[in-house]
N, C-alpha and C. Protein backbone atom coordinates (compact mmCIF):
# COMPACT_ATOMS: atom_id res chain seq x y z
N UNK A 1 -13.17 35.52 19.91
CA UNK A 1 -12.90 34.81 18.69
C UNK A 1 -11.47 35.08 18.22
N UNK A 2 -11.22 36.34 18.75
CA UNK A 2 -9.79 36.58 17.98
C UNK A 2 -8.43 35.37 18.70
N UNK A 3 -9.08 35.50 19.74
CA UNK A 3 -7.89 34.65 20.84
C UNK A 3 -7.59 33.30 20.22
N UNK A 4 -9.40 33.06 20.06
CA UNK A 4 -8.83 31.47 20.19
C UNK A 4 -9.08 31.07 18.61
N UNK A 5 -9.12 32.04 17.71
CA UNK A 5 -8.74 31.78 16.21
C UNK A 5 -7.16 32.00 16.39
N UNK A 6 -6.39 32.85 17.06
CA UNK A 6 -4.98 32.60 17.12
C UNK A 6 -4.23 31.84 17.62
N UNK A 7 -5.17 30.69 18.46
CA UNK A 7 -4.20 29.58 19.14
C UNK A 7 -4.68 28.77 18.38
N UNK A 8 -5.67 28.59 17.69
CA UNK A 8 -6.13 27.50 16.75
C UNK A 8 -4.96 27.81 15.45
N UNK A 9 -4.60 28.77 14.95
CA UNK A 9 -3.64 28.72 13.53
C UNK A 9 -2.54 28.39 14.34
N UNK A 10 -1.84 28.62 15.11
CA UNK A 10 -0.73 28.40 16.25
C UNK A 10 -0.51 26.47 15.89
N UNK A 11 -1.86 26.19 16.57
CA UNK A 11 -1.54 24.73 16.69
C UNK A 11 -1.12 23.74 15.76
N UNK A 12 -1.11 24.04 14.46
CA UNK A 12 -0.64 23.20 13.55
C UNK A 12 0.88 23.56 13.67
N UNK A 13 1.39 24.46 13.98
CA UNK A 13 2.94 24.23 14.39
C UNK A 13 3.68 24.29 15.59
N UNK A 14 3.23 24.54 16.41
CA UNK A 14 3.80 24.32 17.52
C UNK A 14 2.93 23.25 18.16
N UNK A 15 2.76 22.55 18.15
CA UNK A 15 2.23 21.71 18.00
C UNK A 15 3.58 20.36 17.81
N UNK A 16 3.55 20.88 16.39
CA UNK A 16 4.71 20.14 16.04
C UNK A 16 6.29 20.09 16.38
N UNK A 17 6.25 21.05 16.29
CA UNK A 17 7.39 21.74 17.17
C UNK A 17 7.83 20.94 18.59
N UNK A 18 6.26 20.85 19.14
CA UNK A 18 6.09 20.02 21.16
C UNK A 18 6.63 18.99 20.91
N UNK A 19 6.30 18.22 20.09
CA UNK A 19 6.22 16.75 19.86
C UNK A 19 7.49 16.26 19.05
N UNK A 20 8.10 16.97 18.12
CA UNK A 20 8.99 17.08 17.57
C UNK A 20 9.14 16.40 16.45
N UNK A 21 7.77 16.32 15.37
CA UNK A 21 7.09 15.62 14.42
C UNK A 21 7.83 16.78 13.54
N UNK A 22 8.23 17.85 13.64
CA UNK A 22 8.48 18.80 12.73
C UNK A 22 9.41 18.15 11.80
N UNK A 23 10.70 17.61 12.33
CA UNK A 23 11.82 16.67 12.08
C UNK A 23 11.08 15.90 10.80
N UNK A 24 10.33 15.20 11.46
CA UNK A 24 9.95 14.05 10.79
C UNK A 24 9.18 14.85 9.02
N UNK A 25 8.56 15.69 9.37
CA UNK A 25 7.38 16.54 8.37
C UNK A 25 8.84 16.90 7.03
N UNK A 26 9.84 17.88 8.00
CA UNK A 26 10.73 18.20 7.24
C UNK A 26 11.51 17.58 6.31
N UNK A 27 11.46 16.54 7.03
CA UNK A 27 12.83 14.88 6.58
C UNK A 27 11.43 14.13 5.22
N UNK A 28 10.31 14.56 4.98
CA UNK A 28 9.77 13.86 4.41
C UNK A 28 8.78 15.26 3.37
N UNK A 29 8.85 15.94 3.85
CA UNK A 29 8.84 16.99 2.53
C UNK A 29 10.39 18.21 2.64
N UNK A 30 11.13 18.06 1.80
CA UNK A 30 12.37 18.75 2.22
C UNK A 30 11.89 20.85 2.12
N UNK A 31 11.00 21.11 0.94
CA UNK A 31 10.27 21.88 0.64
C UNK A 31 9.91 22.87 1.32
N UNK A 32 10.83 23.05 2.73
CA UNK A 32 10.33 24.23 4.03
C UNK A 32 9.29 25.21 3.67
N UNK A 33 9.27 25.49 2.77
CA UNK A 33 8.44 26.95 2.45
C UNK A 33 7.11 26.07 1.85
N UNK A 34 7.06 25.00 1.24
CA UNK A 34 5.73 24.55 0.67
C UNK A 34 5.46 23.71 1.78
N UNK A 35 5.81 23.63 2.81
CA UNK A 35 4.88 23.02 3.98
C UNK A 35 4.49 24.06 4.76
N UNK A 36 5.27 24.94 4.91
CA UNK A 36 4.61 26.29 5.31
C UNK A 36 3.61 27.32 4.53
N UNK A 37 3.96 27.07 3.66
CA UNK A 37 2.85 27.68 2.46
C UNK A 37 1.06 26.70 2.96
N UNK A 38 1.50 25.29 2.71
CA UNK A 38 0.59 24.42 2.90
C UNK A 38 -0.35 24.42 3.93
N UNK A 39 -0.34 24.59 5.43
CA UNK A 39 -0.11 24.79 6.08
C UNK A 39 -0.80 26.73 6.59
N UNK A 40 -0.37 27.18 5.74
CA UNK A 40 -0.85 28.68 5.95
C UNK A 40 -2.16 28.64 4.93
N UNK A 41 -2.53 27.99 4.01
CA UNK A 41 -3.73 27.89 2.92
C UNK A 41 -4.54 27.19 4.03
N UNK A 42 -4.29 25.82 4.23
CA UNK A 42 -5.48 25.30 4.99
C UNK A 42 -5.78 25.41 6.15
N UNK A 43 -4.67 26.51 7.05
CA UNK A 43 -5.09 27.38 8.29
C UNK A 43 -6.12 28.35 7.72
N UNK A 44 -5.57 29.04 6.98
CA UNK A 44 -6.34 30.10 6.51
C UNK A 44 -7.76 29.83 6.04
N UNK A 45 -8.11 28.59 5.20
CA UNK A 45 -9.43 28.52 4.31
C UNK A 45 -10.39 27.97 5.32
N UNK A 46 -9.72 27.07 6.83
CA UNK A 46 -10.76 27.03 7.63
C UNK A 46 -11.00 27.86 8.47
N UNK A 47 -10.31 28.67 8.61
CA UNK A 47 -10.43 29.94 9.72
C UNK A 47 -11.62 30.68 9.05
N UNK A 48 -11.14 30.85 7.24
CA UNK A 48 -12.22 31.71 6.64
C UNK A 48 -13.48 30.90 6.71
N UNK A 49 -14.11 29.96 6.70
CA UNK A 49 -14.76 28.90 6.46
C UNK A 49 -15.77 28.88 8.28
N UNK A 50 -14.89 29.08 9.38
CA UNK A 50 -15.85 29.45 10.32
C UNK A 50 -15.84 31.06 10.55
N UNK A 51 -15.21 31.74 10.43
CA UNK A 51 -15.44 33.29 10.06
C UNK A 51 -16.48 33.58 9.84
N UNK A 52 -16.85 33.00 8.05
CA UNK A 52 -18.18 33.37 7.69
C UNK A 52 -19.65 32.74 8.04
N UNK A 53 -19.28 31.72 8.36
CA UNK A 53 -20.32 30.71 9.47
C UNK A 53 -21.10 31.61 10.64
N UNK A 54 -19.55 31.95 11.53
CA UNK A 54 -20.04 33.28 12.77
C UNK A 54 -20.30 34.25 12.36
N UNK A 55 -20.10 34.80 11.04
CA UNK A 55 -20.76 36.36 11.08
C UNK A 55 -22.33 36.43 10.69
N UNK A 56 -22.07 35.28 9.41
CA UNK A 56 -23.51 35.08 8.79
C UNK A 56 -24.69 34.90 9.81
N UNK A 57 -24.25 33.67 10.92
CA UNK A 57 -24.87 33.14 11.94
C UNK A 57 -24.99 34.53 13.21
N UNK A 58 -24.47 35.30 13.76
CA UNK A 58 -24.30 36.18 14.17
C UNK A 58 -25.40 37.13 13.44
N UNK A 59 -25.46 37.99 12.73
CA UNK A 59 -26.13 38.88 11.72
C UNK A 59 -27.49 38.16 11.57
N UNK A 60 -27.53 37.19 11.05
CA UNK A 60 -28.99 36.21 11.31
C UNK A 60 -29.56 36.71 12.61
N UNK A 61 -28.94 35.60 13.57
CA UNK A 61 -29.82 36.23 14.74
C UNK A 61 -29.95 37.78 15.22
N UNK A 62 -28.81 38.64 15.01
CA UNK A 62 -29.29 39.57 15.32
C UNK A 62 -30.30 40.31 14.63
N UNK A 63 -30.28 40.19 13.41
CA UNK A 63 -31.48 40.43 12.56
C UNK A 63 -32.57 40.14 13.13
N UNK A 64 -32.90 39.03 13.48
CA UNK A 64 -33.93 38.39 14.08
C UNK A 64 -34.39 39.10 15.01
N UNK A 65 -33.76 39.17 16.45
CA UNK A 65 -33.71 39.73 17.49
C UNK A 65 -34.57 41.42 16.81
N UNK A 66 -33.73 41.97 16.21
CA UNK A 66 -33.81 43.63 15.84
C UNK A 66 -35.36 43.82 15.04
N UNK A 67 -35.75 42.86 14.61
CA UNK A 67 -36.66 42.47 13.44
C UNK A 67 -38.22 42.72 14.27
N UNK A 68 -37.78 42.09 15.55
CA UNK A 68 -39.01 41.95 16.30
C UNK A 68 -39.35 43.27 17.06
N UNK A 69 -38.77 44.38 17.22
CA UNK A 69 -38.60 45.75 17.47
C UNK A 69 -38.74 46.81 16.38
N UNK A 70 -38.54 46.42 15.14
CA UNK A 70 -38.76 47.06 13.81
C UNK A 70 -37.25 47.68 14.00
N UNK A 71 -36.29 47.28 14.00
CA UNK A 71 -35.12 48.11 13.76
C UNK A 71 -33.87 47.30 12.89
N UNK A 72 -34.28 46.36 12.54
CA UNK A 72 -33.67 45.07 11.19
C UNK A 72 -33.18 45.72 10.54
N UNK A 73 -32.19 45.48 10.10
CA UNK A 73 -31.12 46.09 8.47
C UNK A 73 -31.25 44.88 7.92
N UNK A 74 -31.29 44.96 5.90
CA UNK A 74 -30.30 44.17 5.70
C UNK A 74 -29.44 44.24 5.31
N UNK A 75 -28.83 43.09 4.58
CA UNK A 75 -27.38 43.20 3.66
C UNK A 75 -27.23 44.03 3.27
N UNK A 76 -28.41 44.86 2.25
CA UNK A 76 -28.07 45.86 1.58
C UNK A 76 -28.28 46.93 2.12
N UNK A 77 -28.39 47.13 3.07
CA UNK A 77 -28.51 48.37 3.62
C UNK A 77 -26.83 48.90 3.98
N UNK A 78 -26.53 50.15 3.50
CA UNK A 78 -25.14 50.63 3.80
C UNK A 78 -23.99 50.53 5.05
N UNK A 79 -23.16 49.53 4.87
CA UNK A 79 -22.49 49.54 5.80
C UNK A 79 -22.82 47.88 6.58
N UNK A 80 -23.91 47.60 5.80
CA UNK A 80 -23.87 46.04 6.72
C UNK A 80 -23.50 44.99 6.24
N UNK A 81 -22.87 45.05 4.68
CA UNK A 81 -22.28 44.03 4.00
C UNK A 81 -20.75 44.35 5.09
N UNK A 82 -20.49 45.46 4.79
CA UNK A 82 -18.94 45.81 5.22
C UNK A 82 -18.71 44.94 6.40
N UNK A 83 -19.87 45.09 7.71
CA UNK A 83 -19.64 44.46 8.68
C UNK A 83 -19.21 43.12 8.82
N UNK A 84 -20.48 42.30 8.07
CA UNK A 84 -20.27 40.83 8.20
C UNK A 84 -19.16 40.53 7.86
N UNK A 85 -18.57 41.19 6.22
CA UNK A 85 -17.08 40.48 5.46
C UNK A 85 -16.41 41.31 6.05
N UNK A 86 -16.04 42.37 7.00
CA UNK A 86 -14.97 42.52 7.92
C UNK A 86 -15.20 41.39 9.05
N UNK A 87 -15.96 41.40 9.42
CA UNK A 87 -16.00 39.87 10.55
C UNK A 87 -15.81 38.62 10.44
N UNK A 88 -16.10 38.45 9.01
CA UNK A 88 -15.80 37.30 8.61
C UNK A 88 -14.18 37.00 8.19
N UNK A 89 -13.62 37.98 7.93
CA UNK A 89 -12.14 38.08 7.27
C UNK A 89 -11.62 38.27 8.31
N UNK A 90 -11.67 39.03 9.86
CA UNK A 90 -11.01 38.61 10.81
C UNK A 90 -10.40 37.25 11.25
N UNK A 91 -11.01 36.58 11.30
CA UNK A 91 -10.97 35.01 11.74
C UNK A 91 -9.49 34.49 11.22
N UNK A 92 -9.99 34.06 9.72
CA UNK A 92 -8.19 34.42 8.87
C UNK A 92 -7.31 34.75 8.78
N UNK A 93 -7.37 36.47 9.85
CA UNK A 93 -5.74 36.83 9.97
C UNK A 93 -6.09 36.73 11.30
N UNK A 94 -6.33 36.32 12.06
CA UNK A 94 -6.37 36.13 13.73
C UNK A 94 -5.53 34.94 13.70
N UNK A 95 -6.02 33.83 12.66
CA UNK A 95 -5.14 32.22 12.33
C UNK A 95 -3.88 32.18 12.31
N UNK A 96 -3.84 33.19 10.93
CA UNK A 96 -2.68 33.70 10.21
C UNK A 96 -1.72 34.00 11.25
N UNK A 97 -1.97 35.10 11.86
CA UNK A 97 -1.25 35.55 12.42
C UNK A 97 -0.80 34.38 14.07
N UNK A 98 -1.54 33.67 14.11
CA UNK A 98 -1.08 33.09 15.69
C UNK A 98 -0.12 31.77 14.57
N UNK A 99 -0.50 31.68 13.25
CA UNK A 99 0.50 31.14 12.67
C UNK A 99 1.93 31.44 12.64
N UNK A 100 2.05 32.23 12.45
CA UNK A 100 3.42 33.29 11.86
C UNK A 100 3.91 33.32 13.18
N UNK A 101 3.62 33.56 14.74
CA UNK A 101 3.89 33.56 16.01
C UNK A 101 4.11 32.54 16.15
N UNK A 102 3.96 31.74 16.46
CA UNK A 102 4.15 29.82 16.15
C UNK A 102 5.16 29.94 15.83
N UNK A 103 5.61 29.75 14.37
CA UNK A 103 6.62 29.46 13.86
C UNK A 103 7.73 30.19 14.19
N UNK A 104 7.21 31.34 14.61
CA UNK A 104 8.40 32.27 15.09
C UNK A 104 9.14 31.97 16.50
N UNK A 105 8.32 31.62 17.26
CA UNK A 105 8.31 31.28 18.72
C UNK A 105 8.68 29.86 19.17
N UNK A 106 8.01 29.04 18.60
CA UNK A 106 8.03 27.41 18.33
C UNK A 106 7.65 26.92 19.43
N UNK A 107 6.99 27.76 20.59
CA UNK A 107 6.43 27.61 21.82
C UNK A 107 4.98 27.17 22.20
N UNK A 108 4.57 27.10 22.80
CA UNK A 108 2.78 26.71 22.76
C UNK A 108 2.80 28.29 23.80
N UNK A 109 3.10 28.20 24.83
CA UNK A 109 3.04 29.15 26.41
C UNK A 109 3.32 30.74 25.50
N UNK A 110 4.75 30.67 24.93
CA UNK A 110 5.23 31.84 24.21
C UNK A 110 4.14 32.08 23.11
N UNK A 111 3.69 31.59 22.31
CA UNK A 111 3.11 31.60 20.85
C UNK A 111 2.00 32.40 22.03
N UNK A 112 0.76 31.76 22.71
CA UNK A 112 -0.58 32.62 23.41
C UNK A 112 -0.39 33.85 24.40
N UNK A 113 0.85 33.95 24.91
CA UNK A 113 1.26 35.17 25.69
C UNK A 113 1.43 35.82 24.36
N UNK A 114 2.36 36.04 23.09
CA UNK A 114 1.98 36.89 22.47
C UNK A 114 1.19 37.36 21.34
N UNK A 115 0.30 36.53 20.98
CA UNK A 115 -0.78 36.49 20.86
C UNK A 115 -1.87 37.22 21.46
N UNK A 116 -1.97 37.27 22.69
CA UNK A 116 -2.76 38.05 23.71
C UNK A 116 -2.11 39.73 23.40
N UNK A 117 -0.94 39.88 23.22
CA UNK A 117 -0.02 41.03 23.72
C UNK A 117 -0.49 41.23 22.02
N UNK A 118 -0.39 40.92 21.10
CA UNK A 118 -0.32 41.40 19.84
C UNK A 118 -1.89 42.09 19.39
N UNK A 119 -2.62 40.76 19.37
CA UNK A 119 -4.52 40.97 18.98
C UNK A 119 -5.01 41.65 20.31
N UNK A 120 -4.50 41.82 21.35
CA UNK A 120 -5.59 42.14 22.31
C UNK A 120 -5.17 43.77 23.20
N UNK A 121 -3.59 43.07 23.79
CA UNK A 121 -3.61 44.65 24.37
C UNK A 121 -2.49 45.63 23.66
N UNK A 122 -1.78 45.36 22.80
CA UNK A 122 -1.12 46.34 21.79
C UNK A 122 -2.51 47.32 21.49
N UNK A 123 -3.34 46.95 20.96
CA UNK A 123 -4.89 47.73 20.27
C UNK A 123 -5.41 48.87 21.74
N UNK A 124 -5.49 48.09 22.83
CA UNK A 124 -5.82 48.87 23.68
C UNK A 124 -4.96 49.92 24.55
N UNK A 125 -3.51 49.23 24.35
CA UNK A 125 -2.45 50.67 25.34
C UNK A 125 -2.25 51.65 24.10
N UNK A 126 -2.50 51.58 23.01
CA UNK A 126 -2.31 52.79 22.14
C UNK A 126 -3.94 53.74 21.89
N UNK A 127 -3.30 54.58 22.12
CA UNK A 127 -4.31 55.66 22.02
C UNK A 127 -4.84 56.59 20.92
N UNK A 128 -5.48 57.33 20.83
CA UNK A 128 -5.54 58.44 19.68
C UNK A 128 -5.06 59.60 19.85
N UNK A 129 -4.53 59.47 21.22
CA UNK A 129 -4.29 60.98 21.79
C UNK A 129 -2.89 61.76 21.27
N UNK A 130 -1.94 61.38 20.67
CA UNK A 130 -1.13 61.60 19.59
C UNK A 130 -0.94 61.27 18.55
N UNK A 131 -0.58 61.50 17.58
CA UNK A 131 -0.54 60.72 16.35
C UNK A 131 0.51 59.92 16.09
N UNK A 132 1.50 60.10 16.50
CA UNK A 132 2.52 58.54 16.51
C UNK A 132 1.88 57.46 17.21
N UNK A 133 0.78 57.48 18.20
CA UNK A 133 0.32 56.56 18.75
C UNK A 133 -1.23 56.12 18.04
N UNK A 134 -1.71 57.33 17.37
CA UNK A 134 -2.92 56.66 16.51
C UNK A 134 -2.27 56.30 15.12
N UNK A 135 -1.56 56.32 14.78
CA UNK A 135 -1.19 55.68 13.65
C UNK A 135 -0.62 53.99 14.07
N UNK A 136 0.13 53.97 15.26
CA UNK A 136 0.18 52.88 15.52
C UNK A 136 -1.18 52.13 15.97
N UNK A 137 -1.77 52.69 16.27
CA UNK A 137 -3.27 51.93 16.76
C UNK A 137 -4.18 51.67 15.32
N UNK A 138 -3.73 52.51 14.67
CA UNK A 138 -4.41 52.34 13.44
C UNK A 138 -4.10 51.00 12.91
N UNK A 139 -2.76 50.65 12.85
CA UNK A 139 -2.53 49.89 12.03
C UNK A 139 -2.29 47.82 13.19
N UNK A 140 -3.13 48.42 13.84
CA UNK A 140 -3.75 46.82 14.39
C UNK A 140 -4.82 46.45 14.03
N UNK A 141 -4.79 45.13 14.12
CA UNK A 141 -6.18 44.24 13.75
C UNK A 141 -7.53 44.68 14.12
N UNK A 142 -7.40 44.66 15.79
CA UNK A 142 -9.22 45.26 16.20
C UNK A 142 -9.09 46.63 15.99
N UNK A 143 -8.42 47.64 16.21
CA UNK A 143 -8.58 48.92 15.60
C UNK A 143 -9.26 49.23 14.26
N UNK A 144 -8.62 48.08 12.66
CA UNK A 144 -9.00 48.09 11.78
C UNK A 144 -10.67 47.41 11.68
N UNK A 145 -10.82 46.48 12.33
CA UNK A 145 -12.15 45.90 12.42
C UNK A 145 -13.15 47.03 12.71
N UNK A 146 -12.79 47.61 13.86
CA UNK A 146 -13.31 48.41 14.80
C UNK A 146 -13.85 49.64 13.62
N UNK A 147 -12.85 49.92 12.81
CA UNK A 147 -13.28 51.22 12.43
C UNK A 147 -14.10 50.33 10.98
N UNK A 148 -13.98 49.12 9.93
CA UNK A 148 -14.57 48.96 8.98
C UNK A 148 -16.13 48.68 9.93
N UNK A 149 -16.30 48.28 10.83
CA UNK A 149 -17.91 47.70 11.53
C UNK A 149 -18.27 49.01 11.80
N UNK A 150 -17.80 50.77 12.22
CA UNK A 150 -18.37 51.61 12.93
C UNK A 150 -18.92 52.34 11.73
N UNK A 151 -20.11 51.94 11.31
CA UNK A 151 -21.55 52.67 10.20
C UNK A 151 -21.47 53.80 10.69
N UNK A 152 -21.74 54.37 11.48
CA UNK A 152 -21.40 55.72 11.84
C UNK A 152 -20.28 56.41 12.68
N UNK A 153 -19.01 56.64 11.84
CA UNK A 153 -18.40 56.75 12.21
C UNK A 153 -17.75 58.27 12.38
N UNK A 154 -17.36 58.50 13.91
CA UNK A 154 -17.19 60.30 13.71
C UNK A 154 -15.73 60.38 13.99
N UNK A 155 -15.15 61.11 13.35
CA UNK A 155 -13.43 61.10 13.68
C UNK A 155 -13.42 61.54 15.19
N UNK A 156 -12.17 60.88 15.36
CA UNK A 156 -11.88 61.75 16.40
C UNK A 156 -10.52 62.44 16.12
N UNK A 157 -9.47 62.58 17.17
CA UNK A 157 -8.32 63.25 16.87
C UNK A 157 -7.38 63.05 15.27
N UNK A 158 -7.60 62.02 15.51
CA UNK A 158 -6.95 61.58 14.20
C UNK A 158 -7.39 60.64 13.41
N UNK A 159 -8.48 60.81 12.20
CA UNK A 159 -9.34 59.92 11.99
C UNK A 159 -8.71 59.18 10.16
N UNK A 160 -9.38 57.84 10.12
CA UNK A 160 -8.43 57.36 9.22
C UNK A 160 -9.93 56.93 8.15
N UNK A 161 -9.32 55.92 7.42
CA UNK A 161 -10.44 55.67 6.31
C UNK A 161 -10.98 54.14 5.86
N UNK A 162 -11.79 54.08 5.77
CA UNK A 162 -12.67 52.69 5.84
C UNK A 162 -11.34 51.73 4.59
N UNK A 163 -11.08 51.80 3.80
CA UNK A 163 -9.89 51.69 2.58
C UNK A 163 -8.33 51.86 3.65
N UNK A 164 -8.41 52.51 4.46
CA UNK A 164 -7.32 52.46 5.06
C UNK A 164 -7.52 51.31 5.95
N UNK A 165 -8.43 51.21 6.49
CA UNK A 165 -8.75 49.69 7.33
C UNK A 165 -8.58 47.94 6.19
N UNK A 166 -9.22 48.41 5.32
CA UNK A 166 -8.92 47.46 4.33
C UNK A 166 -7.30 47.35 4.03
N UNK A 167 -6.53 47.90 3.92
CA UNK A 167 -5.39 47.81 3.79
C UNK A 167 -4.94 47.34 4.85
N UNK A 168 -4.91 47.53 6.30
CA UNK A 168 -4.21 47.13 6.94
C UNK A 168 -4.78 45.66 7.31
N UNK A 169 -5.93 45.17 6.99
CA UNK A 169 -6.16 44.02 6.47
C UNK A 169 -5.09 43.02 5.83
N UNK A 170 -5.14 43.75 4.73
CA UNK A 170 -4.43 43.07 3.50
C UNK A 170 -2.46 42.61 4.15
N UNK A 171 -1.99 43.42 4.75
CA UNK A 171 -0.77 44.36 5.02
C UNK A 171 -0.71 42.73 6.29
N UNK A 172 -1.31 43.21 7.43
CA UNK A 172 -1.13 42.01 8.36
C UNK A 172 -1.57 40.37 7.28
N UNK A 173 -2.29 39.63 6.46
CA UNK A 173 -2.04 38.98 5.81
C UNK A 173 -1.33 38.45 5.13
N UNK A 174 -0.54 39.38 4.21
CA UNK A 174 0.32 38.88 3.53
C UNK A 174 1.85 39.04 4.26
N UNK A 175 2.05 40.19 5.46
CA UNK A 175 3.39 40.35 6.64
C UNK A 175 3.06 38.21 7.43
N UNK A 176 1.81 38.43 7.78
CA UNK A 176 1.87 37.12 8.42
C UNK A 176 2.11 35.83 7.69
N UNK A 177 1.42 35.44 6.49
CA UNK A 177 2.01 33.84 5.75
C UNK A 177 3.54 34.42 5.45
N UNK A 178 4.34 35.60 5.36
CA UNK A 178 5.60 35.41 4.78
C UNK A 178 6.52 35.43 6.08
N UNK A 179 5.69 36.11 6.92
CA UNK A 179 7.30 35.45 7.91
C UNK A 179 6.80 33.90 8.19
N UNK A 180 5.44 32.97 8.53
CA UNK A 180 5.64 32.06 8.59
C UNK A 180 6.06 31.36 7.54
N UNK A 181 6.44 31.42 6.24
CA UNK A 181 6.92 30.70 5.33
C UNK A 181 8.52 31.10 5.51
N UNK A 182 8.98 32.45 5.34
CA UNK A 182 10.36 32.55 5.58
C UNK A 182 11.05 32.10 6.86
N UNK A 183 10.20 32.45 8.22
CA UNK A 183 10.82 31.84 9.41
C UNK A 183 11.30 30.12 9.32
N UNK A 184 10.81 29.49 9.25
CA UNK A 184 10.89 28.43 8.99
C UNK A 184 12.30 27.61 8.01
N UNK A 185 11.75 28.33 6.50
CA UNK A 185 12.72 28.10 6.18
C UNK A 185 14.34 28.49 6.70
N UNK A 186 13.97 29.65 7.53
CA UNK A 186 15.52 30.20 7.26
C UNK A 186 16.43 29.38 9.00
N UNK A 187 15.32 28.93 9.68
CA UNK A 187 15.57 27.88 11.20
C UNK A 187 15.93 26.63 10.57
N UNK A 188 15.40 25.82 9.98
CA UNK A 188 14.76 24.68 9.83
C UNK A 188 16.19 24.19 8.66
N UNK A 189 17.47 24.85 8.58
CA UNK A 189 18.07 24.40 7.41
C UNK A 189 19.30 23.43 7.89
């Protein structure tokens, strides 16, 4: 989901970019930053919009599944709200972010090579096994997922905090709509 929520926010600009409609978008809203603003809202509200679709839908069935074994949680049981609305809020900066790459890149080929390199194996070549390298691991996307979904969670070398995952939430969100709103503007003049 993360992949292809990041080539899906991607495609509303490079996209444009291929085709070279950007010209045209620009020449007819002069506003660089409120088409990029624009643009980053309605990437974002449908990304959030199937996010919570797959987690809800996800959690359903597994409920289901677990239900028939006697081992069902629900919502309110500790730690399983956290899951779904961390799963569900992934989706959004997975968008976000293949947004902000887009615009940065203006590539289709470039934008999913790093994309892949950013959401997928940045998270996995960093380790915990030092702390310049778990702090950098900390502060990626599936790392942060990873640790708000782990209900039982046991430190290891260097262990961080469910609020610290929320932040780096927040942190990649608002880093990603502003370089795609500033990139843009500051190319595009």
């Amino acid at each position: 989901m993360m992949l292809a929520l990041g080539a899906l926010g991607a495609m509303p600009i490079v996209g444009e970019y291929a085709t070279g409609t950007i010209r045209t978008t620009l020449a007819a809203v002069p506003a660089r930053r409120s088409v990029m603003a624009a643009k980053a809202v309605v990437v974002t509200a449908v990304a959030a919009v199937f996010g919570a679709f797959v987690a809800g839908v996800s959690f359903a069935a597994t409920q289901a599944i677990l239900d028939q074994r006697d081992a069902g949680v629900s919502l309110g049981d500790p730690g399983a709200l956290r899951v779904v609305v961390a799963s569900a809020l992934l989706a959004p900066l997975c968008a976000l972010v293949g947004l902000a790459l887009g615009t940065v890149l203006r590539q289709t080929a470039a934008t999913m090579i790093a994309s892949v390199v950013v959401v997928l194996v940045l998270p996995m070549v960093l380790t915990d096994g030092r702390h310049w390298s778990a702090v950098a691991s900390h502060s990626t996307l599936y790392q942060a997922w990873l640790r708000l979904v782990a209900v039982d969670y046991h430190p290891r070398h260097y262990p961080w905090t469910v609020a610290g995952a929320w932040t780096v939430y927040a942190v990649w969100a608002v880093a990603a709509a502003v370089i795609a709103v500033a990139a843009v503007h500051r190319r595009e003049q």
